[in-house]
Structures are given as structure tokens and as C-alpha cells.
Protein backbone atom coordinates (compact mmCIF):
# COMPACT_ATOMS: atom_id res chain seq x y z
CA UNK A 1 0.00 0.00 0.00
CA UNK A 2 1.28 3.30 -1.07
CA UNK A 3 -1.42 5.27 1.30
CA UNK A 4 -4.88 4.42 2.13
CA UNK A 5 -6.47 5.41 -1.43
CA UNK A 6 -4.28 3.66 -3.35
CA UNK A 7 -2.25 0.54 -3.84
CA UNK A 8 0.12 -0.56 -6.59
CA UNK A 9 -0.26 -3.43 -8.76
CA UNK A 10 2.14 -6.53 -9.34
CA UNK A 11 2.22 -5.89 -13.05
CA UNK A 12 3.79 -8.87 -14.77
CA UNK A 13 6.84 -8.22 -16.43
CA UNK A 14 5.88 -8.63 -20.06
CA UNK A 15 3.50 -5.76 -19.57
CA UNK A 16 6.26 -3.52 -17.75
CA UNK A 17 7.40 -1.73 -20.92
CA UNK A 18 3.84 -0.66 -21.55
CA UNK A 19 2.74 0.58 -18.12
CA UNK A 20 5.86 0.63 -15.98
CA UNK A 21 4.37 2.70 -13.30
CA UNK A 22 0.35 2.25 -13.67
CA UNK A 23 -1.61 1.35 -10.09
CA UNK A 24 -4.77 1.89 -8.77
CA UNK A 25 -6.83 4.68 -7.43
CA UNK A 26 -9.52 3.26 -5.43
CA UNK A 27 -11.26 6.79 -3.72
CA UNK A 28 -12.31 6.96 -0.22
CA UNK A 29 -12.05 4.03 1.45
CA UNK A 30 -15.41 3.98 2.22
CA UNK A 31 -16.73 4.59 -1.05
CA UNK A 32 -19.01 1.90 -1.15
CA UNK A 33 -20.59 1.93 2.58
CA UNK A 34 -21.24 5.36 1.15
CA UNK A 35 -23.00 3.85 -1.85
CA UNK A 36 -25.23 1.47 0.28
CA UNK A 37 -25.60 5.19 2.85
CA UNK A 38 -27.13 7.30 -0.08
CA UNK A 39 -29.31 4.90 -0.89
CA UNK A 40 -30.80 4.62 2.54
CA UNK A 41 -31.24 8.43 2.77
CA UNK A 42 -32.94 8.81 -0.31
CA UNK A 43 -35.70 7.07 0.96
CA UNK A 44 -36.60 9.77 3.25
CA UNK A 45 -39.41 11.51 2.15
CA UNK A 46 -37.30 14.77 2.62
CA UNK A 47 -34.36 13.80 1.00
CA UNK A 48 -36.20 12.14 -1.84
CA UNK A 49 -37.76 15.63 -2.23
CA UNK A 50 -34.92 17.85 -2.25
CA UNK A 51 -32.77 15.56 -4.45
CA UNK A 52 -35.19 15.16 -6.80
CA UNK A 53 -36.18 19.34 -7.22
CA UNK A 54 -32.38 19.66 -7.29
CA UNK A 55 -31.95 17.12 -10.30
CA UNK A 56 -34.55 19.18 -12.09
CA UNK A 57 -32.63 22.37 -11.78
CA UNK A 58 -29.36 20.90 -12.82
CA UNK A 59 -30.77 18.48 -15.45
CA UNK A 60 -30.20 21.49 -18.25
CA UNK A 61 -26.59 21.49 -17.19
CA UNK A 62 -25.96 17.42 -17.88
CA UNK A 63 -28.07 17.86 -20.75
CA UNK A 64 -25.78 19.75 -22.53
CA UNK A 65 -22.58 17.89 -21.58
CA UNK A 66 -24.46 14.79 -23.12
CA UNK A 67 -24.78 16.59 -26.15
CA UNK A 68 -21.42 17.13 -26.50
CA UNK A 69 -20.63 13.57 -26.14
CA UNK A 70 -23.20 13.06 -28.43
CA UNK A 71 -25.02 10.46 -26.48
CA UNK A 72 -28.08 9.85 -28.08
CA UNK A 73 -31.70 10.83 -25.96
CA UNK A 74 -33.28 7.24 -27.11
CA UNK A 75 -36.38 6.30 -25.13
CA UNK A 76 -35.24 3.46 -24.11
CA UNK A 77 -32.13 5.29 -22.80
CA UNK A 78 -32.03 6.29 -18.82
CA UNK A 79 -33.50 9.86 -18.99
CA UNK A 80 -31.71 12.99 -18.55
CA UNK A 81 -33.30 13.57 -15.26
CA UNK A 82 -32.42 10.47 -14.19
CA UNK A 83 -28.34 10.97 -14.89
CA UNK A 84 -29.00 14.25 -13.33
CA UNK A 85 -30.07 12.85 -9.97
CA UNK A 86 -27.74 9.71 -10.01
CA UNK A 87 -24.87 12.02 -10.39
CA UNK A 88 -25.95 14.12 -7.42
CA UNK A 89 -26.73 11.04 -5.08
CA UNK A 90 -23.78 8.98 -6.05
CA UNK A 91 -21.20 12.03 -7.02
CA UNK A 92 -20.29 9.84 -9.70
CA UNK A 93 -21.96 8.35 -13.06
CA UNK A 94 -20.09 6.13 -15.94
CA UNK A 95 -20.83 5.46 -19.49
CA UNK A 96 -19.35 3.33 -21.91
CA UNK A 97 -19.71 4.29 -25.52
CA UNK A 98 -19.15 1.64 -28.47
CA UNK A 99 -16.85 2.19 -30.67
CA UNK A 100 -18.57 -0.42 -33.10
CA UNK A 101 -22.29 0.48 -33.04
CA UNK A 102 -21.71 4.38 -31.13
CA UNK A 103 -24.47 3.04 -28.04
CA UNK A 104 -23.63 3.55 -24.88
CA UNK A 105 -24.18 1.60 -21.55
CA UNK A 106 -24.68 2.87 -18.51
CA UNK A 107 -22.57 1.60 -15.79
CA UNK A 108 -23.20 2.14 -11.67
CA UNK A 109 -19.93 3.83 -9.75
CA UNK A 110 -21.06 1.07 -7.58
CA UNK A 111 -19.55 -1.23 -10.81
CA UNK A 112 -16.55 0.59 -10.46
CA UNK A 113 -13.63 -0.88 -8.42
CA UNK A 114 -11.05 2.05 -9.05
CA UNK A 115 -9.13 3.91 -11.68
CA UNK A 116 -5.94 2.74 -13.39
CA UNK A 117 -3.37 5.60 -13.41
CA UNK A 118 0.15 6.09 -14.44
CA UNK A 119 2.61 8.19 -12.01
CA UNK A 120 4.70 8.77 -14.77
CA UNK A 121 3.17 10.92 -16.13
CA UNK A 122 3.18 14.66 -15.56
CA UNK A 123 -0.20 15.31 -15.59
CA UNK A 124 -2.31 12.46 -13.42
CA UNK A 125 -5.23 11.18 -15.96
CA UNK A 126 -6.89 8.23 -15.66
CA UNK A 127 -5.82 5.38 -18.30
CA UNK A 128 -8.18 3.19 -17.34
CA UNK A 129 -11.29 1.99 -15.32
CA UNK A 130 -11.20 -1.29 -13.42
CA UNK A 131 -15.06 -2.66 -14.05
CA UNK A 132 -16.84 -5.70 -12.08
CA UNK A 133 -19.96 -7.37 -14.31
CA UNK A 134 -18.82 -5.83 -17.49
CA UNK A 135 -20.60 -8.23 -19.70
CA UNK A 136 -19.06 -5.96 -23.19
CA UNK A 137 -15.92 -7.23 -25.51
CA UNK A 138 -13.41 -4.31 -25.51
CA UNK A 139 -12.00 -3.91 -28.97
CA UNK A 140 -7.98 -4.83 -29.60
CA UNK A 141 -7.01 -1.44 -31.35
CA UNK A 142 -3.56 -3.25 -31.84
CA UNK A 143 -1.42 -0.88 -29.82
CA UNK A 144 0.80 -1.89 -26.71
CA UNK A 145 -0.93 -0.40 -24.09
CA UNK A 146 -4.04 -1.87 -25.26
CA UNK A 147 -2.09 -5.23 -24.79
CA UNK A 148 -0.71 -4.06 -21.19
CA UNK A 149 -4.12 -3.76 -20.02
CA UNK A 150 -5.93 -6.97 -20.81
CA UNK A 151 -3.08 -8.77 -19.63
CA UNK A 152 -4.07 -6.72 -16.14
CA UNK A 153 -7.26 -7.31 -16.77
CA UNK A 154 -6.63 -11.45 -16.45
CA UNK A 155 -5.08 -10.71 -13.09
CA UNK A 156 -8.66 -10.58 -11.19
CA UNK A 157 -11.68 -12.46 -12.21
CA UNK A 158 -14.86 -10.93 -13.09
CA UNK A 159 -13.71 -7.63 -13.70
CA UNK A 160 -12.55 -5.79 -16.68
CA UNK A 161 -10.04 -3.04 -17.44
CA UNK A 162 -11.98 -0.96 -19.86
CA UNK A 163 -9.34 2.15 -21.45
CA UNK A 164 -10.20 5.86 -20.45
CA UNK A 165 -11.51 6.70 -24.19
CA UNK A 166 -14.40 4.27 -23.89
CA UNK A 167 -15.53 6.00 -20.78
CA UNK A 168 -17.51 9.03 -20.12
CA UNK A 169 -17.69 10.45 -16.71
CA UNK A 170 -20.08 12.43 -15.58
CA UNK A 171 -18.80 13.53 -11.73
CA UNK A 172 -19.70 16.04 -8.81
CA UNK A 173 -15.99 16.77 -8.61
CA UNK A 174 -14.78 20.20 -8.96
CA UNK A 175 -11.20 20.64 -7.72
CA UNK A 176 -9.18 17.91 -9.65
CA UNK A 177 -6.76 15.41 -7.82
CA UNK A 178 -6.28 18.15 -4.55
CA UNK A 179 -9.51 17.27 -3.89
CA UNK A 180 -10.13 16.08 -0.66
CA UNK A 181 -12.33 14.94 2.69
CA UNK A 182 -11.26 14.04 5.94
CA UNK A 183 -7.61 14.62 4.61
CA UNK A 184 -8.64 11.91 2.33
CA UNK A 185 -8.52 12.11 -1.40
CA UNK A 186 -11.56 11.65 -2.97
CA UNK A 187 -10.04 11.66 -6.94
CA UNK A 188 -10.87 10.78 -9.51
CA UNK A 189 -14.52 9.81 -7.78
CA UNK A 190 -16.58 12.95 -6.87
CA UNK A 191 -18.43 13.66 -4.31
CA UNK A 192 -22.50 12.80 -3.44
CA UNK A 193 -24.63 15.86 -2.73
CA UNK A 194 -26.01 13.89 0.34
CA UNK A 195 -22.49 14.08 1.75
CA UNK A 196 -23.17 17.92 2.15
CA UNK A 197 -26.94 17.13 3.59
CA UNK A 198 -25.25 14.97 5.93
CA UNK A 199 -22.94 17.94 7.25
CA UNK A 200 -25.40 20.25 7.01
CA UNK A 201 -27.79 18.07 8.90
CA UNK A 202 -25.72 17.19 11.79
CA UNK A 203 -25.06 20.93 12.52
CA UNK A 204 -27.91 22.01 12.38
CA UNK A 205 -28.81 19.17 15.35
């Protein structure tokens, strides 16, 4: 363990000349008890309420990133509104886009174990998202790195390594990799809205 938010991988050594320095950003430690807390609160009636009228206010603002992504509004796709207020209870939503057919799936931060990363590097950007359940072939695009990461990906069963560009990543962050909670880092997850009902609740009691 390199501190409590991250820890570094055993990368085999045929896949050290790709990603000589990659390991994994997992978030809070308590990311998913958080999960499993947000969904508790948002069956108060209160809580319900306010996240919901929230969602509505902010929906225009997802809308529009969504068009620049060009993710198609299908009805059969997950509404607007409903990104909107999964962002702002989870602080985090995924989608992966197709490169063969241009669809994209929608994928739970609850899904996702942590963020590949190489230090590197001079700017820290994800490379990759570590996925559990992802049912979805990723295509070989023939280049090393692509190589590097399925042969990570066969470390740890059930899960795949799906590369950055076939994400999109729609987050409550707003301060980058500084960002942090409880002298915690929170990067590159974001943070729930509920976390601030939480604080705000417990002072005003």
C-alpha cells in the first residue's frame, strides 16, 4: 500500500514496458458503505424531495454535456433527469460508448472498483477503469498499451479493465486530484450531494 487510497499493482513483467508505473486509485475508502448510505437516505421523504427538485434544476446542465458527447436521448435510454439525480446522489456516473455500433451503456460507480493511473506521467489522468460485471468485448485497437491492459485485466476475475476513451464520466468533482475529505482524497470519484446534507444536517442538530 502506497497510502490508504491507493495501492500498486504486481504488473507482470511482459507488460512492464507498456505501463511501468500504472496502479490503482480506489477513492475513499469507504466509497461503497457510502454507496449502500445514499441509498438509505434517499428514501426519506425529505431527501427524496430535495434531491429530486435539485436534479430538475441541474438536469439542463448534464443535458448539454451529453450533447457534447453526443449520447443519443433514445427512449429506451435512462432519462436525462435520471443521470442528473444519479450524479448528485452517487457524485459519480459512468458510461461506456461503443466504438462499433456508437451506443452507450450505462454503468453504476457502484460497478466501479477504481481507476488505473500512471505516475509517470506529468499530468495524473486516468488510463483506465477497473469494471466488475462488465458483460461488453473491448476492442484490440492493436497498440501496446491496449495489450498491457488486458493482460491486467486477467489478473482478477470478473472484472474488466476498460481504457479511459471508452468512458464518459459524468462527476460532482470540482477541484481535480487536490480534492479532498477528511484529509482523504476523494479523486478521480466525486463527491454525493447527500455528503453535504449529511454535514449540514448534523449541525444544524
Amino acid at each position: 500500500m502506497t497510502d490508504e487510497n491507493s495501492f500498486r499493482l504486481d504488473v507482470p513483467e511482459g507488460t512492464r514496458a507498456y505501463i511501468p508505473t500504472m496502479h490503482v486509485i480506489e477513492g475513499r475508502e469507504d466509497r461503497f458503505e457510502r454507496y449502500k448510505l445514499y441509498e438509505k437516505l434517499d428514501k426519506s421523504a425529505d431527501i427524496y424531495t430535495a434531491l429530486t427538485l435539485i436534479a430538475t434544476e441541474k438536469e439542463g446542465a448534464i443535458r448539454g454535456q451529453l450533447g457534447r458527447w453526443q449520447v443519443p436521448m433514445k427512449p429506451h435510454n435512462v432519462s436525462v433527469f435520471d443521470i442528473t439525480r444519479k450524479v448528485l446522489k452517487y457524485g459519480d456516473w459512468f458510461m461506456f460508448k461503443s466504438p462499433e455500433t456508437e451506443d452507450f451503456v450505462h454503468i453504476s460507480p457502484k460497478c466501479v472498483l477504481g481507476a488505473l493511473v500512471d505516475n509517470a506521467k506529468k499530468n495524473t489522468t486516468v488510463e483506465a477503469w477497473i469494471i466488475k460485471d462488465f458483460k461488453i468485448d473491448i476492442p484490440n485497437d492493436g497498440t501496446p498499451s491496449h495489450d498491457g491492459l488486458k493482460t491486467l485485466q486477467s489478473m482478477s476475475k470478473n472484472t474488466t479493465v476498460v481504457p479511459h476513451s471508452y468512458i464518459r464520466h459524468l462527476s460532482m468533482m470540482t477541484t481535480g486530484p487536490v480534492q479532498r475529505i477528511d484529509s482523504r482524497s476523494l479523486w478521480p470519484f466525486g463527491i454525493s450531494w447527500l455528503d453535504e446534507a449529511i454535514v449540514t444536517k448534523s449541525a444544524v442538530a
